[in-house]
Protein backbone atom coordinates (compact mmCIF):
# COMPACT_ATOMS: atom_id res chain seq x y z
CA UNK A 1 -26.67 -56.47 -2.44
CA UNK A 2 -25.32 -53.32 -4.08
CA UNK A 3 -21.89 -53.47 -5.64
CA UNK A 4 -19.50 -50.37 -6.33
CA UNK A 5 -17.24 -50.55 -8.50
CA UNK A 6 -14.60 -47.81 -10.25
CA UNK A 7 -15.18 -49.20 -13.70
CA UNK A 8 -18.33 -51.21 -14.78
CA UNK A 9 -17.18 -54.28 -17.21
CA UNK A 10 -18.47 -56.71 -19.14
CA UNK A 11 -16.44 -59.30 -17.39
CA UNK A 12 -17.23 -57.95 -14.12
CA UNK A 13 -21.45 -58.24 -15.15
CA UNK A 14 -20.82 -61.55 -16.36
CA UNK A 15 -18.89 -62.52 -13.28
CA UNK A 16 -21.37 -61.16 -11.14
CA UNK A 17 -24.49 -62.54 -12.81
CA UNK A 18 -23.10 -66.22 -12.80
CA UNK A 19 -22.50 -65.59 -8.77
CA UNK A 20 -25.71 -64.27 -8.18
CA UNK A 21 -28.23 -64.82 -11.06
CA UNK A 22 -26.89 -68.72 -11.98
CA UNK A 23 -27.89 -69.10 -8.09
CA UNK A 24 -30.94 -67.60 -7.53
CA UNK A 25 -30.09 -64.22 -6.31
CA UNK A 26 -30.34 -60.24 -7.02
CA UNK A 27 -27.71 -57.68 -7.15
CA UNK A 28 -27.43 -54.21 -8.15
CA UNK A 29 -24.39 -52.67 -9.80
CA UNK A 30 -23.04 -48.66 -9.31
CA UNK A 31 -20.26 -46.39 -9.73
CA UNK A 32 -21.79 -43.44 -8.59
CA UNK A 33 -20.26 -42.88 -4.93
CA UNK A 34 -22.62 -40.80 -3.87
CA UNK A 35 -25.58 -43.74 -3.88
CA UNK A 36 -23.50 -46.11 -3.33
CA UNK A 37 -22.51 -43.71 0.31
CA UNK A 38 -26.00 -43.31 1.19
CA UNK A 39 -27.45 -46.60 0.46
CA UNK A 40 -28.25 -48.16 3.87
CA UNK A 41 -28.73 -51.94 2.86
CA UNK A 42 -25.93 -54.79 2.45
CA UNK A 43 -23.30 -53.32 0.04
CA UNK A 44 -19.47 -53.81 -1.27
CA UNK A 45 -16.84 -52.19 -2.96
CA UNK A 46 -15.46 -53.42 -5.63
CA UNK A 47 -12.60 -51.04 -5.68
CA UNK A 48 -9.34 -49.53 -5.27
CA UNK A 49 -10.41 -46.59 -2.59
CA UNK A 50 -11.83 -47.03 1.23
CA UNK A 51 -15.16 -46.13 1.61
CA UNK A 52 -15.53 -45.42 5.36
CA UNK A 53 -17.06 -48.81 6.99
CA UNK A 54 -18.41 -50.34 4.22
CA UNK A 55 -16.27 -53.19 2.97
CA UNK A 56 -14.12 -53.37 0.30
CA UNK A 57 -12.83 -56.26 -1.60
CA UNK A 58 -9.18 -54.82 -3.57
CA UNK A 59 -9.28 -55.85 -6.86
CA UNK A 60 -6.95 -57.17 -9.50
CA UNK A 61 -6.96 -56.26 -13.26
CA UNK A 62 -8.53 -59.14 -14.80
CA UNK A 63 -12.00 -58.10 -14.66
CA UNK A 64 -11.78 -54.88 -16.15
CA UNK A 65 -9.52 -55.68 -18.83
CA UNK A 66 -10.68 -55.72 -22.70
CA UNK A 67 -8.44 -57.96 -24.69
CA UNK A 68 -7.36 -60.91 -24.08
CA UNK A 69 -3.74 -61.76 -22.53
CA UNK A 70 -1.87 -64.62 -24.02
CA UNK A 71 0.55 -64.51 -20.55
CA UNK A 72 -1.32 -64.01 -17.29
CA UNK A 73 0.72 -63.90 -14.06
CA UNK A 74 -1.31 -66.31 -11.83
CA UNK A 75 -0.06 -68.39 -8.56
CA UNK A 76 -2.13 -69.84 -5.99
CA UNK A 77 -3.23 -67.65 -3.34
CA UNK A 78 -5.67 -67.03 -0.61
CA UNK A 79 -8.56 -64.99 0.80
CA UNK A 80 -9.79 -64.89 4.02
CA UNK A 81 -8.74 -68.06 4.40
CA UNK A 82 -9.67 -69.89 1.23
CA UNK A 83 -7.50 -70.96 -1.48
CA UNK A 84 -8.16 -69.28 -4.77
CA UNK A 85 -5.95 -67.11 -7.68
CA UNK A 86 -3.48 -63.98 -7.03
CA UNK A 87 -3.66 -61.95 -10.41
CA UNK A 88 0.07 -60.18 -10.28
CA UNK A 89 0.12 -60.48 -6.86
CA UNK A 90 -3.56 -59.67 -5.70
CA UNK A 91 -6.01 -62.58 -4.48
CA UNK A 92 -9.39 -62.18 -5.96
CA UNK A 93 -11.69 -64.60 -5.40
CA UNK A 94 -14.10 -62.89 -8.31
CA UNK A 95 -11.29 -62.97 -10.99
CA UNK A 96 -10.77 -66.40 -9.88
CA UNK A 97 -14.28 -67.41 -10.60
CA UNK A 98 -14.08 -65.11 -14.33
CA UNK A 99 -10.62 -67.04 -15.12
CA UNK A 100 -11.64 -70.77 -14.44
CA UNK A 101 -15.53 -70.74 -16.07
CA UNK A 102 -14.32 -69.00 -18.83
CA UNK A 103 -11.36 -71.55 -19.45
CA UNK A 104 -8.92 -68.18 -19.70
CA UNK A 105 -5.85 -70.78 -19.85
CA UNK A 106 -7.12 -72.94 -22.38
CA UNK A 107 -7.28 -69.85 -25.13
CA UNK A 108 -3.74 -70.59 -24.91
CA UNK A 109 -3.23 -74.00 -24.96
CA UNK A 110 0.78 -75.01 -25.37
CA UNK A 111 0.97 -78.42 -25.13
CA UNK A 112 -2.14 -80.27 -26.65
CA UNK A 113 -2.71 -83.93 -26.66
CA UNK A 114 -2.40 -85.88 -30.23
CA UNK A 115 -6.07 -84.61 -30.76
CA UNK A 116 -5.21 -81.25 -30.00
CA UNK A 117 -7.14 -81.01 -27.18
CA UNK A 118 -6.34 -79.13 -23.90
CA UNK A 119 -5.80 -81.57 -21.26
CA UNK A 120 -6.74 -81.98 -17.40
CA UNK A 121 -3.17 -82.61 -16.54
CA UNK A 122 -1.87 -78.93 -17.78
CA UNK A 123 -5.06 -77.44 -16.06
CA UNK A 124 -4.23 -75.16 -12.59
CA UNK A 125 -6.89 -77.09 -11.07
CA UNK A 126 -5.25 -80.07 -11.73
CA UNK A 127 -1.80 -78.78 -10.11
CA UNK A 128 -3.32 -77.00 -7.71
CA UNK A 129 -5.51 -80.31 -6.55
CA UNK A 130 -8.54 -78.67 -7.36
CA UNK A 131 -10.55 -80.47 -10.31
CA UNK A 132 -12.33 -82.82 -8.15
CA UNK A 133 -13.75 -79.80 -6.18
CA UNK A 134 -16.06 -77.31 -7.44
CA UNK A 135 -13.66 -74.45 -6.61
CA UNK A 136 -15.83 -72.21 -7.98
CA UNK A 137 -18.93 -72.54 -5.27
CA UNK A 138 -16.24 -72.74 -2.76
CA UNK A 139 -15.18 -69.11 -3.72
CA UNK A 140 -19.11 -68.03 -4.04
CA UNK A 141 -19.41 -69.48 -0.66
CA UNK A 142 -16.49 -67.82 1.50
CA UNK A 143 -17.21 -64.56 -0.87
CA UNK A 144 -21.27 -64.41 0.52
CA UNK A 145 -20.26 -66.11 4.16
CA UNK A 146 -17.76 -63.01 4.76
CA UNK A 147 -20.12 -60.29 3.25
CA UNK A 148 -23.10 -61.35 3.74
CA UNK A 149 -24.82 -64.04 5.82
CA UNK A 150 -27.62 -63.88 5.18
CA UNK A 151 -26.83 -64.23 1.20
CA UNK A 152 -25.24 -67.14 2.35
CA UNK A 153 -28.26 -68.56 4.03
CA UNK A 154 -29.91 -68.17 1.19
CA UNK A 155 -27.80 -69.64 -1.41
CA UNK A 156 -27.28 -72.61 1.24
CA UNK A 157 -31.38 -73.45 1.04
CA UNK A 158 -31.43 -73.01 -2.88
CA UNK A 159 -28.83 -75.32 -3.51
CA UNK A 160 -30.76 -78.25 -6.13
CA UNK A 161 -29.10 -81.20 -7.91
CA UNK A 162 -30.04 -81.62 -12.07
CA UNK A 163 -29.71 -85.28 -12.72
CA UNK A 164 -28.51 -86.00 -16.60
CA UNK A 165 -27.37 -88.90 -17.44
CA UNK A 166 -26.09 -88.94 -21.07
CA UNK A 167 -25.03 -91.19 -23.54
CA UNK A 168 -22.86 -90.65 -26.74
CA UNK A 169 -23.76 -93.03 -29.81
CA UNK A 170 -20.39 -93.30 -31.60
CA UNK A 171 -21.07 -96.78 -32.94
CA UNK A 172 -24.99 -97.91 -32.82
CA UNK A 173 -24.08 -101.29 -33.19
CA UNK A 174 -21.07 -103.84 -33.65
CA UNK A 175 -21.98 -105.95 -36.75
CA UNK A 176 -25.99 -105.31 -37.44
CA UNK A 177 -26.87 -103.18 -40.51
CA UNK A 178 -22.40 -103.15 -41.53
CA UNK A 179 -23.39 -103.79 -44.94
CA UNK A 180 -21.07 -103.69 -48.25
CA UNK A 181 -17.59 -103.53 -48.13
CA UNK A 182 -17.08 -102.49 -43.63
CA UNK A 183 -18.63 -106.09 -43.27
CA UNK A 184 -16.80 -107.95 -45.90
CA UNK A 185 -13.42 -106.37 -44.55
CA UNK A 186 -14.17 -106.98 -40.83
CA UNK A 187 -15.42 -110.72 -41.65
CA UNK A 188 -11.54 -110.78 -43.33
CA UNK A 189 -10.01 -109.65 -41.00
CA UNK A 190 -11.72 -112.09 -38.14
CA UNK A 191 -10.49 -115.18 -40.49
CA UNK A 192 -6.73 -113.53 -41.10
CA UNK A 193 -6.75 -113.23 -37.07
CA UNK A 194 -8.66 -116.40 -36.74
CA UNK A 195 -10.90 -114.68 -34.14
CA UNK A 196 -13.50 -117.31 -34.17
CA UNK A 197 -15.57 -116.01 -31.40
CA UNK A 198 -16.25 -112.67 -33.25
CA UNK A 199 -17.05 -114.63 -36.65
CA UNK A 200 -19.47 -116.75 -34.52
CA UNK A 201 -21.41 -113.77 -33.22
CA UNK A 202 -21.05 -111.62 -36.42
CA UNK A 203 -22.83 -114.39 -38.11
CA UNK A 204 -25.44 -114.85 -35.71
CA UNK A 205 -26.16 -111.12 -34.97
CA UNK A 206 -26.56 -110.42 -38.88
CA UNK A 207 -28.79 -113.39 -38.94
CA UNK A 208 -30.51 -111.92 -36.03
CA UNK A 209 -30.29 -115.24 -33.94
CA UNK A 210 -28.25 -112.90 -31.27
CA UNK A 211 -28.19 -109.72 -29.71
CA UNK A 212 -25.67 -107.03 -31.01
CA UNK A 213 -22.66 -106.42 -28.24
CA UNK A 214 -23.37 -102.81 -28.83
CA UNK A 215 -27.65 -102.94 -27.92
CA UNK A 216 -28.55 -101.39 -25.03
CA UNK A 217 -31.14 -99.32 -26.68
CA UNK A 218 -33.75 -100.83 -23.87
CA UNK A 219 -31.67 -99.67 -21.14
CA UNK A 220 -31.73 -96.34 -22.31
CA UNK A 221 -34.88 -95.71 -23.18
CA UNK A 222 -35.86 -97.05 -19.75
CA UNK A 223 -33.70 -94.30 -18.20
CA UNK A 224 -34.92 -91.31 -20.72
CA UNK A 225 -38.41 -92.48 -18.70
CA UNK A 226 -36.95 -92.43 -15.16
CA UNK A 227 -35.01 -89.40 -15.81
CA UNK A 228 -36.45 -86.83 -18.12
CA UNK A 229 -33.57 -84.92 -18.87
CA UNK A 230 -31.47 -87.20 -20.30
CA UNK A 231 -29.81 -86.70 -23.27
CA UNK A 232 -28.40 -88.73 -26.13
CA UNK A 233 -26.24 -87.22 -28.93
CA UNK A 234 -25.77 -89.42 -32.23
CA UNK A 235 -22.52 -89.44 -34.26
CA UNK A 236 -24.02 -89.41 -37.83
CA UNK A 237 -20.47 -88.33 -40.00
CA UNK A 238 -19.45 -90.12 -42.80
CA UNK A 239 -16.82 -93.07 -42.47
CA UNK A 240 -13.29 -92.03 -41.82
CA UNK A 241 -10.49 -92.63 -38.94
CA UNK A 242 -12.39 -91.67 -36.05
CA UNK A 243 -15.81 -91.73 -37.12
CA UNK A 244 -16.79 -95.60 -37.79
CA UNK A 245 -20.81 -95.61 -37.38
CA UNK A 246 -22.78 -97.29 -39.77
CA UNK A 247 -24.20 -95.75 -41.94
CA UNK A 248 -26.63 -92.49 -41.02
CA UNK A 249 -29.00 -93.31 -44.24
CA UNK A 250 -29.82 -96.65 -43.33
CA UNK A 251 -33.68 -97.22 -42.65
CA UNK A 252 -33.65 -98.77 -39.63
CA UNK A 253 -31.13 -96.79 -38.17
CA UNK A 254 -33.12 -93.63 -38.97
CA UNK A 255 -35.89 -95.61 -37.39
CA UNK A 256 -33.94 -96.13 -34.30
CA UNK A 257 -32.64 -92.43 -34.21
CA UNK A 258 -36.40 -91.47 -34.27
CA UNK A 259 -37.82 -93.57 -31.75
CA UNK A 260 -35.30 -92.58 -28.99
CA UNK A 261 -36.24 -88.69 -29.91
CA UNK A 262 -39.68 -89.07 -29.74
CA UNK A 263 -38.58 -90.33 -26.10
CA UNK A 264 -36.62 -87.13 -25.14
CA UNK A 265 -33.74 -85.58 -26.54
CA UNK A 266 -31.60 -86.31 -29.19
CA UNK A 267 -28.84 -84.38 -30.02
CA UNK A 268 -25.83 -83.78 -32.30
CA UNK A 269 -22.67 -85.68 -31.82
CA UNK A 270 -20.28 -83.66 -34.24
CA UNK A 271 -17.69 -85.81 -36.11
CA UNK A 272 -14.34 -85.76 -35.37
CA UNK A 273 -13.54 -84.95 -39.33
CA UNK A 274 -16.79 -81.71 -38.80
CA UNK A 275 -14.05 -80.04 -36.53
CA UNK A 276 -12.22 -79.58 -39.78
CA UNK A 277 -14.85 -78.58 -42.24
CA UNK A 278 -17.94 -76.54 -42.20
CA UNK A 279 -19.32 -78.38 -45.06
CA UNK A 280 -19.57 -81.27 -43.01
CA UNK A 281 -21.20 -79.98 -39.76
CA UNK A 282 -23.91 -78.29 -41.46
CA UNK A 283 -24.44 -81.79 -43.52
CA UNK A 284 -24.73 -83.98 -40.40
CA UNK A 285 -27.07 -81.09 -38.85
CA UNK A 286 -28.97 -81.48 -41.54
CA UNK A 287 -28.85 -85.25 -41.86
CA UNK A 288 -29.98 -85.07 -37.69
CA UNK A 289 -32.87 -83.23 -38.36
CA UNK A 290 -34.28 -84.53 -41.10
CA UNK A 291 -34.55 -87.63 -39.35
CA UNK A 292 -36.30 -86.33 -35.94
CA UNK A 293 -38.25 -83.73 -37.72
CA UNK A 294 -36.74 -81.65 -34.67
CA UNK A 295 -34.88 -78.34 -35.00
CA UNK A 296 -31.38 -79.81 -33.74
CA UNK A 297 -30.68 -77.08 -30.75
CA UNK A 298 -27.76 -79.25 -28.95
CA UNK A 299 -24.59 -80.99 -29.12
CA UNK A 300 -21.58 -82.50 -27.47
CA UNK A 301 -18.62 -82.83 -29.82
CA UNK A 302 -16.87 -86.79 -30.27
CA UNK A 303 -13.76 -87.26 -29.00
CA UNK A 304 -14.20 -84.59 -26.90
CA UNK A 305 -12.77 -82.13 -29.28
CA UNK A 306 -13.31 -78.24 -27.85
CA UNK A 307 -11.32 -75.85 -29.02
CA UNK A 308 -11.80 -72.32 -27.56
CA UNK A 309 -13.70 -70.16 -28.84
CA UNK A 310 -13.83 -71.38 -32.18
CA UNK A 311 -15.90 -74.76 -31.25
CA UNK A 312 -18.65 -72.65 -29.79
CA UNK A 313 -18.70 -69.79 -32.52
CA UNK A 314 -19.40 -72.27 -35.06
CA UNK A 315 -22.23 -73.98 -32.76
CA UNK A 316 -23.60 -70.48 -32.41
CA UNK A 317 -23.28 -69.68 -36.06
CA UNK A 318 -25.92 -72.63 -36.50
CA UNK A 319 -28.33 -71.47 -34.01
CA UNK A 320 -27.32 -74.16 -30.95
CA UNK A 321 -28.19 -73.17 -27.56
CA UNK A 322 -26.34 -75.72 -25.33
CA UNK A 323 -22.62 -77.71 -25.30
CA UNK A 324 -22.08 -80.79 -23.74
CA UNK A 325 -18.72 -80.96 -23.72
CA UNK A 326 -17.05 -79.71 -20.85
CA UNK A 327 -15.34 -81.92 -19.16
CA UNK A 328 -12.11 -83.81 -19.82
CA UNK A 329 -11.24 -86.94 -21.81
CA UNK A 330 -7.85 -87.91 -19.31
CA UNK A 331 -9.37 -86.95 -15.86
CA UNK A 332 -12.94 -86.69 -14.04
CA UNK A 333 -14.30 -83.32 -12.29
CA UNK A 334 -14.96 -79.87 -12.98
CA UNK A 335 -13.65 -78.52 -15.89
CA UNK A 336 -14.93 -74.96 -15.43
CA UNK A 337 -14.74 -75.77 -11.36
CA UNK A 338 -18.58 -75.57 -11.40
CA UNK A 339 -21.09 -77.99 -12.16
CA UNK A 340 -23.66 -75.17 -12.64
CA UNK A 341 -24.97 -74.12 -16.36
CA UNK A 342 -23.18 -70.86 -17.58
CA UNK A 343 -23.10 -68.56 -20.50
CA UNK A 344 -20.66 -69.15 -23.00
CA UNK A 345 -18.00 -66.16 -22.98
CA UNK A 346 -15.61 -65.48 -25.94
CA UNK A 347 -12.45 -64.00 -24.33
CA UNK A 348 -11.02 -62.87 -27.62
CA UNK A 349 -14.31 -60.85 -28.56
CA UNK A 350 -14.68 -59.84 -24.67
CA UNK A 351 -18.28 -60.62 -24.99
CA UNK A 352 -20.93 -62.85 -23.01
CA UNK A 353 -23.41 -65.21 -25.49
CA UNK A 354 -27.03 -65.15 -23.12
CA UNK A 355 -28.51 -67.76 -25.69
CA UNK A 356 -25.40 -70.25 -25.68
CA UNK A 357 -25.06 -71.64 -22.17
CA UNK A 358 -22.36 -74.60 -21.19
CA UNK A 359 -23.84 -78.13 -19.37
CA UNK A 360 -20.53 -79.35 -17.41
CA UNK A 361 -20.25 -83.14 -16.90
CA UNK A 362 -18.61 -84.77 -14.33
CA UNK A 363 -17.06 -88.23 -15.46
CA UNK A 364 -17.52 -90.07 -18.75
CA UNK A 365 -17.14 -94.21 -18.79
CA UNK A 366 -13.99 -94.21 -20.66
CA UNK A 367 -12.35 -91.69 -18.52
CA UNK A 368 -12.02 -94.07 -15.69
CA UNK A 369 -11.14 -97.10 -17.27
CA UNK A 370 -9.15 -96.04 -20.36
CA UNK A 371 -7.41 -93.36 -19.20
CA UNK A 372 -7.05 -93.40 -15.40
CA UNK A 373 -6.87 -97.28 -15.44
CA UNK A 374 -9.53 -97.71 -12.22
CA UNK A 375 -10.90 -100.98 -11.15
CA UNK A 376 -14.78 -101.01 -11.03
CA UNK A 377 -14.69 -100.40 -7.34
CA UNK A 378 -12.09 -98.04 -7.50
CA UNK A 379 -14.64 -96.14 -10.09
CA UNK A 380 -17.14 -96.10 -8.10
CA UNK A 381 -15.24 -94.29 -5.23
CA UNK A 382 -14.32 -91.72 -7.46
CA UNK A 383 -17.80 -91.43 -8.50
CA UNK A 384 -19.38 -90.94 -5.11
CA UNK A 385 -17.01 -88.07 -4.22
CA UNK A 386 -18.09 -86.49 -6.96
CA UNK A 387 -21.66 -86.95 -6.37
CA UNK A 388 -20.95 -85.77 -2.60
CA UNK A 389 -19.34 -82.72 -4.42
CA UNK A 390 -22.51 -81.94 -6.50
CA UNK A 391 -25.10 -82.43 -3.30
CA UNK A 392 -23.03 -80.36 -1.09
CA UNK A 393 -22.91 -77.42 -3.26
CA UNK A 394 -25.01 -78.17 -5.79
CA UNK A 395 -25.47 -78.26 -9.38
CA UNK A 396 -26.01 -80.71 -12.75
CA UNK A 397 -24.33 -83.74 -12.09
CA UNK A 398 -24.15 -84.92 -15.96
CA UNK A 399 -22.21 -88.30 -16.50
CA UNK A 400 -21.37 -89.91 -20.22
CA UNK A 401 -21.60 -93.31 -20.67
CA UNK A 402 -21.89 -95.40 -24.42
CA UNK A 403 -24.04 -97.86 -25.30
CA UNK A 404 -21.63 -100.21 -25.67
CA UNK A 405 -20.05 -100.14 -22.70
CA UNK A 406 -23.76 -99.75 -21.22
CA UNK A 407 -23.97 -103.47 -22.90
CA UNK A 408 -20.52 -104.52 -21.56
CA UNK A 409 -19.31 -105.47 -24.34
CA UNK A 410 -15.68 -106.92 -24.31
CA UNK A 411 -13.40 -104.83 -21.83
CA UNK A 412 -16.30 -102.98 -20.57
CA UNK A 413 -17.80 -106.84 -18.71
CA UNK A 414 -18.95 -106.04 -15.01
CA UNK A 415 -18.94 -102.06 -15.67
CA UNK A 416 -22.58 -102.02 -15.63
CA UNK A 417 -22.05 -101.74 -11.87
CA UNK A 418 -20.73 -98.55 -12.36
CA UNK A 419 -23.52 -96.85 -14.17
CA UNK A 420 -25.90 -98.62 -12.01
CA UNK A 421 -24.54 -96.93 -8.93
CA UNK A 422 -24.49 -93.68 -10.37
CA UNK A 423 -28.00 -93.59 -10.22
CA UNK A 424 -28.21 -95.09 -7.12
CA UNK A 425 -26.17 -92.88 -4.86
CA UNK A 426 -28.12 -89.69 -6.98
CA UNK A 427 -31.45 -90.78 -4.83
């Protein structure tokens, strides 16, 4: 398909190669009339003018601005009868697709969670009842379906589902290898609360007559060899609020680290306190690889914690190639509206990053039982909607889960079922 456009732009090539390249397909870009006028195969405008009887899809500003605007006049509109975004009064089904991967709204987030994190809740998606959709292949869709049909045939028969499960390794294990003091104070704690059950199993796990809550190493390892691209990413920070693994330097913790990357891949789970200091990040990239013997080439950060751009700029600045973190901590779905792989885009640099490309995920464990307070069955609903979401149009369906909630430890007794069926209904 040959496009015509006024202006060529980088958001416009970046647009148009996550619509056509991210799905298997060519197109050529002009803005020379003339070929465009005497090219005889399936063509649009882009533009402002008429061009005879070739079609012509009126465009807003968005994708051929340079800078970055803090206040964007968007409401929900529609083209050709599909919901999408009106840009000051013009639906554009390709500006929608630019605004929502690139997360344009969240580079100006006003009302952050206690983490400062941007939540589902202030998304458009999420007022406009779109987050449980990909509303980005819906626009690709009705966008190839009106111009071109047999573009649409063809994306229709490429359409693949990329299975990754992942897990996040916050805490390895409950009470094996808490030495020193974290032991002692837990163990005092128990007697102050007279929690006898946990002092039981503490004692019994250290004296390795029982099996951690927290160890479901097996489990995982089995699925790293049913499902090759699964991915694990270890939290190896030092001690502080909301980073409590043991510790990274201990032997057979290193040991266990290794074993699972000599499996498949390991990657870096970024501590919450790294979001604050460079010093930090680079230690616990270090700390990762000199433990797998493996350049460390991907992450997803704990808690969650993206801030846009600067979370990926510092990822980049230390050679990483893929993010795992887009999704949302307070709501499943589709962040970006796609569960496709795409290129990073700064918005405040106006510039595309080829070698740093975003893995959506779909739902993470906690997600539905911490925040949206689901039953197990009730989970697994929302699960298979979103699987039905991901075979219709396609995509990575990535999922999150921990190993202790893999183990069902405590709250998390029965949820098993949950991860269980995941893989089920992906057959």
């Amino acid at each position: 398909m040959l496009f015509y456009v006024d202006e060529i732009s980088v958001r416009l090539i970046y647009t148009l190669d996550f619509i056509f390249k991210e799905h298997g397909l060519e197109y050529q870009l002009t803005n020379d009339k003339s070929a465009f006028n005497s090219f005889s195969g399936r063509k649009i405008a882009y533009s402002r003018f008429e061009f005879g009887h070739s079609p012509v899809l009126y465009p807003s500003a968005l994708l051929f601005e340079e800078s970055y605007r803090e206040t964007v006049h968007v409401e929900k509109g529609s083209w050709q009868e599909t919901d999408c975004l009106k840009f000051d009064s013009v639906s554009d089904p390709l500006a929608s697709i630019f605004y929502v991967i690139t997360r344009y709204e969240e580079y100006h987030c006003k009302f952050p969670d206690d983490h400062g994190r941007f939540t589902a809740k202030e998304s458009l998606q999420s007022k406009f009842g779109w987050l449980h959709i990909q509303i980005v292949e819906r626009w690709i869709e009705a966008f190839f379906r009106f111009y071109s049909p047999e573009l649409y045939d063809e994306l229709i028969s490429r359409k693949q589902v990329r299975i990754i499960p992942s897990f996040d390794i916050d805490n390895t294990f409950s009470y094996k290898w808490k030495e020193g003091w974290r032991s002692w104070l837990s163990n005092g704690k128990d007697m102050l609360q007279n929690n006898k059950e946990r002092l039981r199993t503490r004692k019994l796990v250290q004296k390795g007559e029982l099996t951690d809550p927290y160890d479901s190493f097996e489990t995982i390892r089995s699925v790293f060899q049913s499902y090759p691209e699964t991915r694990v990413f270890w939290q190896l920070g030092n001690y502080a609020k909301y980073d409590t693994n043991i510790a990274w330097n201990h032997p057979q913790h290193q040991k266990l680290i290794l074993s699972l990357s000599e499996l498949g891949f390991v990657g870096l789970h970024p501590s919450y306190a790294s979001n604050h200091s460079d010093e930090k990040l680079d230690q616990e990239v270090l700390r990762l690889e000199r433990i797998t013997s493996k350049t460390v080439l991907e992450s997803r950060q704990h808690f969650l914690k993206l801030n846009l751009p600067n979370t990926y700029r510092r990822m980049i600045e230390r050679g990483f190639e893929k993010d795992y973190t887009m999704g949302y901590a307070d709501d499943y779905g589709f962040r970006s509206g796609t569960a496709y792989e795409h290129v990073f885009f700064d918005l405040l640099t106006n510039q595309p990053f080829p070698n740093y490309r975003i893995v959506p995920f779909a739902y993470m464990d906690g997600t539905l039982l911490e925040y949206k307070k689901l039953t197990i069955d009730q989970s697994m609903e929302a699960v298979d909607q979103l699987i039905e979401e991901v075979k219709r149009y396609g995509g990575v369906f990535c999922f999150i889960w921990h190993n202790e909630t893999l183990a069902e430890a405590g709250k998390w007794k029965g949820w098993r079922k949950v991860f269980d069926h995941t893989l089920e209904q992906l057959k």
